[in-house]
N, C-alpha and C. Protein backbone atom coordinates (compact mmCIF):
# COMPACT_ATOMS: atom_id res chain seq x y z
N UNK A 1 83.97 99.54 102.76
CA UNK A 1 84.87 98.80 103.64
C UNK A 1 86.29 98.87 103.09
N UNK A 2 87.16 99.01 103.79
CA UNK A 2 88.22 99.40 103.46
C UNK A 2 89.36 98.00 103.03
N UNK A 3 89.78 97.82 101.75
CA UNK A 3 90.36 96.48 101.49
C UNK A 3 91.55 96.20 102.11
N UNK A 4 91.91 94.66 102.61
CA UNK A 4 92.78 94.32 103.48
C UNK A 4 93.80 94.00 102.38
N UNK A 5 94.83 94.71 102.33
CA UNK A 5 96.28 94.85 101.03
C UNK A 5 97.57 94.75 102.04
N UNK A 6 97.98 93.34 101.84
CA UNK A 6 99.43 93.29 102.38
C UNK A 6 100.48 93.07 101.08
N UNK A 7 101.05 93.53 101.85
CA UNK A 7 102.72 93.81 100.82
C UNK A 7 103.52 92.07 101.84
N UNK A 8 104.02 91.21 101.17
CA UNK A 8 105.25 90.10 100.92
C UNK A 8 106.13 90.75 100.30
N UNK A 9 106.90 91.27 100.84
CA UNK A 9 108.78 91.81 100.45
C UNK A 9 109.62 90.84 100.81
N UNK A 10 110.31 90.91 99.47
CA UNK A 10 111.49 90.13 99.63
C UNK A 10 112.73 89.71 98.35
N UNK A 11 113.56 89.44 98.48
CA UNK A 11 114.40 89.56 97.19
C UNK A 11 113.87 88.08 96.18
N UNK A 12 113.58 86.86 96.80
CA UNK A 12 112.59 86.23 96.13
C UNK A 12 114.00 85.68 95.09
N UNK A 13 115.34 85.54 95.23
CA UNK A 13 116.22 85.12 94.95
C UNK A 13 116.86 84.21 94.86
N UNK A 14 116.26 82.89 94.38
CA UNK A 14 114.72 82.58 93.78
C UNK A 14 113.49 82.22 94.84
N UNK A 15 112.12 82.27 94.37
CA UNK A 15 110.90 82.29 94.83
C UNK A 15 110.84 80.64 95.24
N UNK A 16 110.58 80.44 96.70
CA UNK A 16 111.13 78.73 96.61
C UNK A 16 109.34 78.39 97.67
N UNK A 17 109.19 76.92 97.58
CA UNK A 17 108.46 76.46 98.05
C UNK A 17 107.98 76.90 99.54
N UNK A 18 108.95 77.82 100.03
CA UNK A 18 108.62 78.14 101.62
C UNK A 18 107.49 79.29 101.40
N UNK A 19 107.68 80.19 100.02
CA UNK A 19 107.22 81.88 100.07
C UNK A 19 106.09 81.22 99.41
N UNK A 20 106.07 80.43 98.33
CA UNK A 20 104.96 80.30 97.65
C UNK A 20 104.16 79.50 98.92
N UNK A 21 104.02 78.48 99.57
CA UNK A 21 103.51 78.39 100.53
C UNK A 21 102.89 79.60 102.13
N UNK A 22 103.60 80.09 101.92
CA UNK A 22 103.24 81.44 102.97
C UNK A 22 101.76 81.96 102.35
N UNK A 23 102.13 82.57 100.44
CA UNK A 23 101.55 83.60 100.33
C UNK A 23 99.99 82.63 99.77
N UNK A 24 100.28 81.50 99.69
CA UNK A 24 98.55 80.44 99.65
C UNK A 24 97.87 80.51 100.87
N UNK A 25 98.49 80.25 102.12
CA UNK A 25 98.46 80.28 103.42
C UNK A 25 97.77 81.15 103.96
N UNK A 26 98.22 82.50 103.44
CA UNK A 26 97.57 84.38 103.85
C UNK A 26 96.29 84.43 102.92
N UNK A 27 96.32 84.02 101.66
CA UNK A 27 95.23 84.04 100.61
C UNK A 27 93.86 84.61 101.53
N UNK A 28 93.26 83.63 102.08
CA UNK A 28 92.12 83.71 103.34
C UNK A 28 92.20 85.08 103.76
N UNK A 29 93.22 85.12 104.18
CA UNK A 29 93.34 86.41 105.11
C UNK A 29 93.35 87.84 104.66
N UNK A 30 93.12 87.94 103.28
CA UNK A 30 93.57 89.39 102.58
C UNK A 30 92.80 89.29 101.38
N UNK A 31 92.21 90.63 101.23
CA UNK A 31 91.52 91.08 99.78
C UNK A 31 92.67 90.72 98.60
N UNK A 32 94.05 91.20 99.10
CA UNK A 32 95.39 91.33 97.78
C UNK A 32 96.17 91.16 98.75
N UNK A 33 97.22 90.34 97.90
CA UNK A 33 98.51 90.18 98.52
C UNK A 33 99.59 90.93 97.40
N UNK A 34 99.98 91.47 97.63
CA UNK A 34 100.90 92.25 96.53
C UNK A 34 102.59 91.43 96.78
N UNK A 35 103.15 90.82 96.11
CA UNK A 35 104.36 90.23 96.08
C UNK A 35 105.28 91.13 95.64
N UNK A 36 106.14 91.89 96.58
CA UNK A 36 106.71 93.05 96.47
C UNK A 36 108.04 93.03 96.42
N UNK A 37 108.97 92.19 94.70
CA UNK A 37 110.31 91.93 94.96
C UNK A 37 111.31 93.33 94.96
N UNK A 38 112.05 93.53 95.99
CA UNK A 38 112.59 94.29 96.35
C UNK A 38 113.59 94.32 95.74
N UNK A 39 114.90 95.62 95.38
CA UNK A 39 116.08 95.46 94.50
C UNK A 39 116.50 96.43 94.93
N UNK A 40 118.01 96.56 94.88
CA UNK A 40 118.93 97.35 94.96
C UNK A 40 120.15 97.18 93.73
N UNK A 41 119.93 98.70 92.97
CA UNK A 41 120.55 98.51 91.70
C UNK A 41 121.88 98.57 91.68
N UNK A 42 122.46 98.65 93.20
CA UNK A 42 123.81 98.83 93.33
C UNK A 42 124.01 97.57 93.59
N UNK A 43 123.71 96.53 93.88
CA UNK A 43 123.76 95.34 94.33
C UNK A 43 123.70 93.75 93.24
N UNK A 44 124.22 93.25 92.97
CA UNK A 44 124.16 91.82 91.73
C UNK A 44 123.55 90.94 92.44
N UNK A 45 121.98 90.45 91.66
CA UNK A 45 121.37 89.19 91.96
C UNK A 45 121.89 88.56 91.27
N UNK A 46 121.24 87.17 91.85
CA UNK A 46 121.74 85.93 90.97
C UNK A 46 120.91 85.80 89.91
N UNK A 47 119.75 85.80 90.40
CA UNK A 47 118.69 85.86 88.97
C UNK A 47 118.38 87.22 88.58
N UNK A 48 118.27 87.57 87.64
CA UNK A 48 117.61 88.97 87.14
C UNK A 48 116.59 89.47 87.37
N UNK A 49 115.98 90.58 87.62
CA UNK A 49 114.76 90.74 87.80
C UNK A 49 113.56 90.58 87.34
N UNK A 50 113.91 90.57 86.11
CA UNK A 50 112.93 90.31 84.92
C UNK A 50 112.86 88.78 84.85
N UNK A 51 114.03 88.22 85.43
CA UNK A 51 113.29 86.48 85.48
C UNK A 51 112.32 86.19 86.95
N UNK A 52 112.76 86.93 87.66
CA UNK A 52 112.12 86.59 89.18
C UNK A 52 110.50 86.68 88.74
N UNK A 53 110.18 88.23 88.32
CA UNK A 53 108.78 88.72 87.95
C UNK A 53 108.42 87.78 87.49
N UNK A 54 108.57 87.52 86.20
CA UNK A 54 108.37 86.47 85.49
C UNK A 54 107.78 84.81 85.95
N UNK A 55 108.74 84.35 86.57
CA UNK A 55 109.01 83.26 87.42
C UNK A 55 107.32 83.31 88.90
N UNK A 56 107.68 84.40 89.36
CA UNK A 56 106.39 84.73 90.31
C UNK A 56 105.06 84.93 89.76
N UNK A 57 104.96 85.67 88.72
CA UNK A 57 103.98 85.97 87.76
C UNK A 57 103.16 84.59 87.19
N UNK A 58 104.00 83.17 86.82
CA UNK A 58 104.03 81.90 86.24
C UNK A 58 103.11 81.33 87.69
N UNK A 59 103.55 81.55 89.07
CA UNK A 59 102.92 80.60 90.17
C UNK A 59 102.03 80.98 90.25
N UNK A 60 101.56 82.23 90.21
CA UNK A 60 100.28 82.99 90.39
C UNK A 60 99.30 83.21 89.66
N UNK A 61 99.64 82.79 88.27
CA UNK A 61 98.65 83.47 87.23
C UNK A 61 96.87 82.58 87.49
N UNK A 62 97.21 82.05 88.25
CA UNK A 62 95.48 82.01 88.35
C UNK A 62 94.82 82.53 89.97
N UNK A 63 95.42 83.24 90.02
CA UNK A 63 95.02 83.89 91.17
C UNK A 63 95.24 85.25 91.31
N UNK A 64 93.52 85.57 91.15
CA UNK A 64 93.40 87.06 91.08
C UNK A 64 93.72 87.77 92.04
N UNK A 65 93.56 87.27 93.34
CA UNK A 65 94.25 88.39 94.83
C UNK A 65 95.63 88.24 94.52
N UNK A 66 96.57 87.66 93.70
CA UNK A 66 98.28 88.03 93.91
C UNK A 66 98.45 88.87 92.53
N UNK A 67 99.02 90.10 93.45
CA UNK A 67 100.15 91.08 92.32
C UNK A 67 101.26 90.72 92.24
N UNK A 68 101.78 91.09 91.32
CA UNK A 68 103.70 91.02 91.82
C UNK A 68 104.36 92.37 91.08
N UNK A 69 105.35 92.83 91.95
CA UNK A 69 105.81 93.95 91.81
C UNK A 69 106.71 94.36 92.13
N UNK A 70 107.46 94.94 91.69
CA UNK A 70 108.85 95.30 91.98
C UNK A 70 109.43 97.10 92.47
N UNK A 71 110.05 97.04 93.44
CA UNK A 71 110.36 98.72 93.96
C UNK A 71 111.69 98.52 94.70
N UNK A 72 112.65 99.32 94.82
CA UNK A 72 113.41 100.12 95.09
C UNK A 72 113.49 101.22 96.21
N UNK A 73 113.80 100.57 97.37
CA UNK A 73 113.16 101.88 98.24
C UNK A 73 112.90 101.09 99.90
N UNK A 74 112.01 102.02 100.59
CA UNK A 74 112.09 101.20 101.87
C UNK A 74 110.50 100.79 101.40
N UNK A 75 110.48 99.55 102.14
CA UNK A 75 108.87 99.12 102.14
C UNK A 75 107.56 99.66 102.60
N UNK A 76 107.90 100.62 103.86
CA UNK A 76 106.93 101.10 104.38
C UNK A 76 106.46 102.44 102.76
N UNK A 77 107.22 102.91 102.50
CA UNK A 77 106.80 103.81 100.99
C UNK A 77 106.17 103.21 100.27
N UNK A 78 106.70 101.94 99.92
CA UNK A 78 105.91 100.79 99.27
C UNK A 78 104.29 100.77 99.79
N UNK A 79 104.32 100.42 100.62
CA UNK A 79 103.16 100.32 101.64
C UNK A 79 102.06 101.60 101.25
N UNK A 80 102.67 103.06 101.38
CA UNK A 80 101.88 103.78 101.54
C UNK A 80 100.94 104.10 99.89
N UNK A 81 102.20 103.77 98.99
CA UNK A 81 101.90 104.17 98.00
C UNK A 81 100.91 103.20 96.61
N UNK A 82 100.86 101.70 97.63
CA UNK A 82 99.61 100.99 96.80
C UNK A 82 98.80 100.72 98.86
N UNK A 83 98.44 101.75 99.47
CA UNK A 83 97.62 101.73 99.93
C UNK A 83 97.27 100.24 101.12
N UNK A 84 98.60 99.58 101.53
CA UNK A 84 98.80 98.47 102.26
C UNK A 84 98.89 98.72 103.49
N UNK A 85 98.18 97.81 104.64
CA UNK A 85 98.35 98.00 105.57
C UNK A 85 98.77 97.03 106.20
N UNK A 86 99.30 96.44 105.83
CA UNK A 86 99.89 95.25 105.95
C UNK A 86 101.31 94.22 105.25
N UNK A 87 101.79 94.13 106.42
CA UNK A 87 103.14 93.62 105.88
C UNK A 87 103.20 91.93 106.07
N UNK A 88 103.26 91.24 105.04
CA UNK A 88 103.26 89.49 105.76
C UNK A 88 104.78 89.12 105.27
N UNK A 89 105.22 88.06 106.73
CA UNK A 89 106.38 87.70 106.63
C UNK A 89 105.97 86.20 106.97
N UNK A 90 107.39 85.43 106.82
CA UNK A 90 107.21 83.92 107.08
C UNK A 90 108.25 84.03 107.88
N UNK A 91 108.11 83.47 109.35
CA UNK A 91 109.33 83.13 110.09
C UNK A 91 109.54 81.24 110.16
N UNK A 92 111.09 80.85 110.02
CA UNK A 92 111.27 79.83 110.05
C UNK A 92 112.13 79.42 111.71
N UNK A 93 112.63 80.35 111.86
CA UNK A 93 113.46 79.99 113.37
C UNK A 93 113.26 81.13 114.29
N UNK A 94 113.74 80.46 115.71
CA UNK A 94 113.57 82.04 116.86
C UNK A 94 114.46 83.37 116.06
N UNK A 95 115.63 82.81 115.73
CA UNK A 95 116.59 83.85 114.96
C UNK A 95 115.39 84.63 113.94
N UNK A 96 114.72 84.13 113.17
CA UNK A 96 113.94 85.05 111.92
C UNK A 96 113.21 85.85 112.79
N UNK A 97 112.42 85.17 113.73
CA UNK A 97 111.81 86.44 114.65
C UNK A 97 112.38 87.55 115.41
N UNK A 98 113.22 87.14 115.90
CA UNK A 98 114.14 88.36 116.47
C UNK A 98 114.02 89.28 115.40
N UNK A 99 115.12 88.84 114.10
CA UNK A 99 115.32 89.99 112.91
C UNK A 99 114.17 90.57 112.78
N UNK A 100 112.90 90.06 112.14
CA UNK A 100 111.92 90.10 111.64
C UNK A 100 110.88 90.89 112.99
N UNK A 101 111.00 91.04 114.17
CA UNK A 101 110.59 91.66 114.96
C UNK A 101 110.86 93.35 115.05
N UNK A 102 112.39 93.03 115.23
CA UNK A 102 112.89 94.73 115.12
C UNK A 102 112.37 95.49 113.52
N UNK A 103 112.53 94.86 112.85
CA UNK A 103 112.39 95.56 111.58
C UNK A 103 110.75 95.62 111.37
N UNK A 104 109.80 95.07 111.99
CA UNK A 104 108.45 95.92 112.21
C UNK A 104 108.17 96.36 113.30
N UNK A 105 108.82 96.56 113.97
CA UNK A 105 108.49 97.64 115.06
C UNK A 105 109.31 99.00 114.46
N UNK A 106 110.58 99.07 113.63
CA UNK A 106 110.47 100.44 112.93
C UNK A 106 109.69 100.57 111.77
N UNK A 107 109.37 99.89 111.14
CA UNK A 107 108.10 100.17 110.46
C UNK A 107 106.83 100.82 111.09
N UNK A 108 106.45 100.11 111.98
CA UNK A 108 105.18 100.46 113.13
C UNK A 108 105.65 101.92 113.27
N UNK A 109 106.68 102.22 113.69
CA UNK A 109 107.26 103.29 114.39
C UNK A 109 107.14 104.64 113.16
N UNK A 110 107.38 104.30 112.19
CA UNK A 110 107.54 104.79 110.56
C UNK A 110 106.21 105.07 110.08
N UNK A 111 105.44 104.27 110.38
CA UNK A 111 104.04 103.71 109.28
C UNK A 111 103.10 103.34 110.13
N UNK A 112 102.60 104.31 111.68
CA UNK A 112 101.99 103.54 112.40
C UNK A 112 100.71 102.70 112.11
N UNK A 113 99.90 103.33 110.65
CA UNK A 113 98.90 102.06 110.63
C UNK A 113 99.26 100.78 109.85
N UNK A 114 100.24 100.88 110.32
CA UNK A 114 101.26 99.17 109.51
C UNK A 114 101.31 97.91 110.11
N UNK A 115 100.29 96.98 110.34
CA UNK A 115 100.83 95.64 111.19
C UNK A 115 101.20 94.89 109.95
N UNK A 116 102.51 94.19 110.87
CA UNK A 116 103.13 93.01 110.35
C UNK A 116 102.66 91.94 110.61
N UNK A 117 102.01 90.77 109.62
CA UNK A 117 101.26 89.87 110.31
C UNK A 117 102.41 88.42 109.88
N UNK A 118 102.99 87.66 111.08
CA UNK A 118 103.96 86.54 110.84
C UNK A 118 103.27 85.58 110.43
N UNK A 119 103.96 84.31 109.68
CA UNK A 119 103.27 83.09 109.49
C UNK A 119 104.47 81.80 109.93
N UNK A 120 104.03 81.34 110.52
CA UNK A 120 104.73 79.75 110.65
C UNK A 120 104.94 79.08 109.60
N UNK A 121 106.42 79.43 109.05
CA UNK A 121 106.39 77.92 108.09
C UNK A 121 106.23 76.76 108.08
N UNK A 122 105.65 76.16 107.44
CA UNK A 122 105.11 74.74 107.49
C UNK A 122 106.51 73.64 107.79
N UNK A 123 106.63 72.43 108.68
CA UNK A 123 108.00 72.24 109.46
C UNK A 123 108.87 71.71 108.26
N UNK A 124 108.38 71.42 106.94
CA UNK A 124 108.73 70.61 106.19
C UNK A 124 109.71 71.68 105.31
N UNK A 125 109.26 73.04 105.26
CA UNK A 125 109.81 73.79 104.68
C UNK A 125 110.77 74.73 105.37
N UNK A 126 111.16 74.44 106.48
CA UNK A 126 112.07 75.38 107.68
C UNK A 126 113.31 75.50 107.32
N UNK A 127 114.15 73.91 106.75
CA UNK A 127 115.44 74.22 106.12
C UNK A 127 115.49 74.83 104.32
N UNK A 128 114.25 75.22 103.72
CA UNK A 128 114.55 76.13 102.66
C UNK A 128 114.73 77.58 102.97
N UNK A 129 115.65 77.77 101.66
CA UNK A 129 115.91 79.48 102.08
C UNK A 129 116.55 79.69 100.45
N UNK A 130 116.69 80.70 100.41
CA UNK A 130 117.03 81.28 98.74
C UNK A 130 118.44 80.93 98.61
N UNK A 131 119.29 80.93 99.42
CA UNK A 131 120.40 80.85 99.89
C UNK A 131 121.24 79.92 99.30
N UNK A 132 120.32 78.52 100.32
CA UNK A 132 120.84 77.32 99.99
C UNK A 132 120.25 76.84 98.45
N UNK A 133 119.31 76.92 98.08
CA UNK A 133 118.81 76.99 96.95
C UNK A 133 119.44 77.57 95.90
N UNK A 134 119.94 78.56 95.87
CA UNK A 134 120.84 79.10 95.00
C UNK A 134 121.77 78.19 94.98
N UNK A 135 122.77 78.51 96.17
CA UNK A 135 124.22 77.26 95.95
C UNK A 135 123.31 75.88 95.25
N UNK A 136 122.53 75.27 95.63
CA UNK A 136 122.43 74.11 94.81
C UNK A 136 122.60 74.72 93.29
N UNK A 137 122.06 75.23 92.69
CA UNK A 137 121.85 75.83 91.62
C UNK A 137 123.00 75.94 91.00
N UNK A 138 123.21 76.83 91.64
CA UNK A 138 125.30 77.71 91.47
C UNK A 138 125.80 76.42 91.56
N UNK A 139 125.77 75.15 91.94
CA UNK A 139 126.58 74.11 91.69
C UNK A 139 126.08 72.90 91.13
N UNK A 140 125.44 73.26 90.12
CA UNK A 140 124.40 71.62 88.91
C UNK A 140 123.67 71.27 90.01
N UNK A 141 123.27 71.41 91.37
CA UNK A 141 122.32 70.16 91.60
C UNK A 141 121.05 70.52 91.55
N UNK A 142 120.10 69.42 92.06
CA UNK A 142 118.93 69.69 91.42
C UNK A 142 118.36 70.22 92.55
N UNK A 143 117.14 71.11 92.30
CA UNK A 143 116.69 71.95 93.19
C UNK A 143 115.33 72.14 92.91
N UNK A 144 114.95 71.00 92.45
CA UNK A 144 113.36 70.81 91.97
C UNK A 144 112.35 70.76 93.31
N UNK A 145 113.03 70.43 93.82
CA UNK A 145 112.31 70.01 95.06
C UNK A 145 111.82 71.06 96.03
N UNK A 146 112.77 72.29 96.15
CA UNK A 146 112.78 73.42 96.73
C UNK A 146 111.73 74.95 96.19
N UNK A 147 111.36 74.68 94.86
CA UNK A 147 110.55 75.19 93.82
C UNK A 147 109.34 75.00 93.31
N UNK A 148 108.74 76.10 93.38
CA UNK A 148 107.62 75.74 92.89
C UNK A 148 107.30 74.89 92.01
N UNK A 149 106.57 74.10 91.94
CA UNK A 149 105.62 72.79 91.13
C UNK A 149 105.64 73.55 89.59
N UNK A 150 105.25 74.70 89.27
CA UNK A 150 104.40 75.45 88.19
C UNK A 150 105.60 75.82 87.03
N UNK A 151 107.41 76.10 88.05
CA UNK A 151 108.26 76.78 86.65
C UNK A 151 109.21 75.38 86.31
N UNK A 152 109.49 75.68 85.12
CA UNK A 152 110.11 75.07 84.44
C UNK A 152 111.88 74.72 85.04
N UNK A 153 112.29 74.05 85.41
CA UNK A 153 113.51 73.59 85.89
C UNK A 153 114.47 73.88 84.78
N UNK A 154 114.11 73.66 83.69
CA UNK A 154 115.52 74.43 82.97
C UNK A 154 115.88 75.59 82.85
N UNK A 155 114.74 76.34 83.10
CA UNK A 155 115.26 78.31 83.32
C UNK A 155 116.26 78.00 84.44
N UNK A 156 116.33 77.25 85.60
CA UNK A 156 117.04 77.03 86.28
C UNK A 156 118.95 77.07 86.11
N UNK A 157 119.06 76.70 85.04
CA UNK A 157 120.34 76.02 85.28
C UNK A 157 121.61 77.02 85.08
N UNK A 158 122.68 76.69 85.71
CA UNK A 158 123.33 77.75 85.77
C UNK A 158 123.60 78.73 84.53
N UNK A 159 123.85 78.62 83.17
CA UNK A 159 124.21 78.64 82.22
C UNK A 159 122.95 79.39 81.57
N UNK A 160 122.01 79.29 82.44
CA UNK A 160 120.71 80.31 81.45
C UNK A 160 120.30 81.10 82.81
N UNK A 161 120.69 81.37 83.87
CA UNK A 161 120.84 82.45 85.10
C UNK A 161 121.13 83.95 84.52
């Protein structure tokens, strides 16, 4: 039987209570979920990569269906090359679906045995995003709340970023 392997892409800049919720959510639904942080070396994160891994690696470690992994590149390559047929996303507004629509239908188009399977964020988690989470960050406040339960809040702070 052929194993059900979705790829979660995303810059994960930082990994906040909405994604870690998604990828518990899909658990059920998939042999492996491969957590696939994406990078562009021409580009400056806020966190490093080696803390993100790290950081993702810490929520997961007792759970044998999550990988985490890092590539460079378009996702559908990603996809082909650990054998995924499956792409999971979390939409929070009509706007995420729109985006999040076009960009798997060229995948589909790219990778036709590729479904993208969406998830409803839970309503509590709709106004998180890496975004705003960061600026808290980038400006002392606390952002415990937005983060996983499992990492340590002082890797957090601006000054050790």
């Amino acid at each position: 039987m052929t194993k059900r392997v979705a790829i979660f892409p995303g810059s994960f800049d930082p990994f906040t209570i909405g994604h870690e919720s998604i990828v518990r959510r899909a658990l059920p639904m998939f042999d492996k979920i491969i957590i696939m942080i994406g990078f562009n070396s021409n580009k400056q994160s806020f966190f490093p990569l080696e803390k993100r891994l790290k950081w993702i690696n810490q929520i997961f470690e007792d759970e044998a269906k999550v990988e985490i992994q890092s590539h460079e590149g378009l996702t559908v390559d990603f996809c082909k090359q650990v054998n995924a047929n499956y792409i999971l996303r979390g939409l929070r507004t009509s706007a995420d679906f729109e985006y999040e629509r076009a960009i798997a239908q060229v995948n589909k188009k790219m990778h036709p045995e590729l479904e993208t399977v969406f998830l409803l964020t839970m309503p509590e988690h709709t106004p998180v995003n890496s975004s705003i989470v960061r600026d808290i960050i980038l400006h002392g406040g606390d952002a415990s709340m937005f983060l996983p339960q499992k990492l340590n809040m002082d890797e957090f702070k601006k000054d050790e970023a």
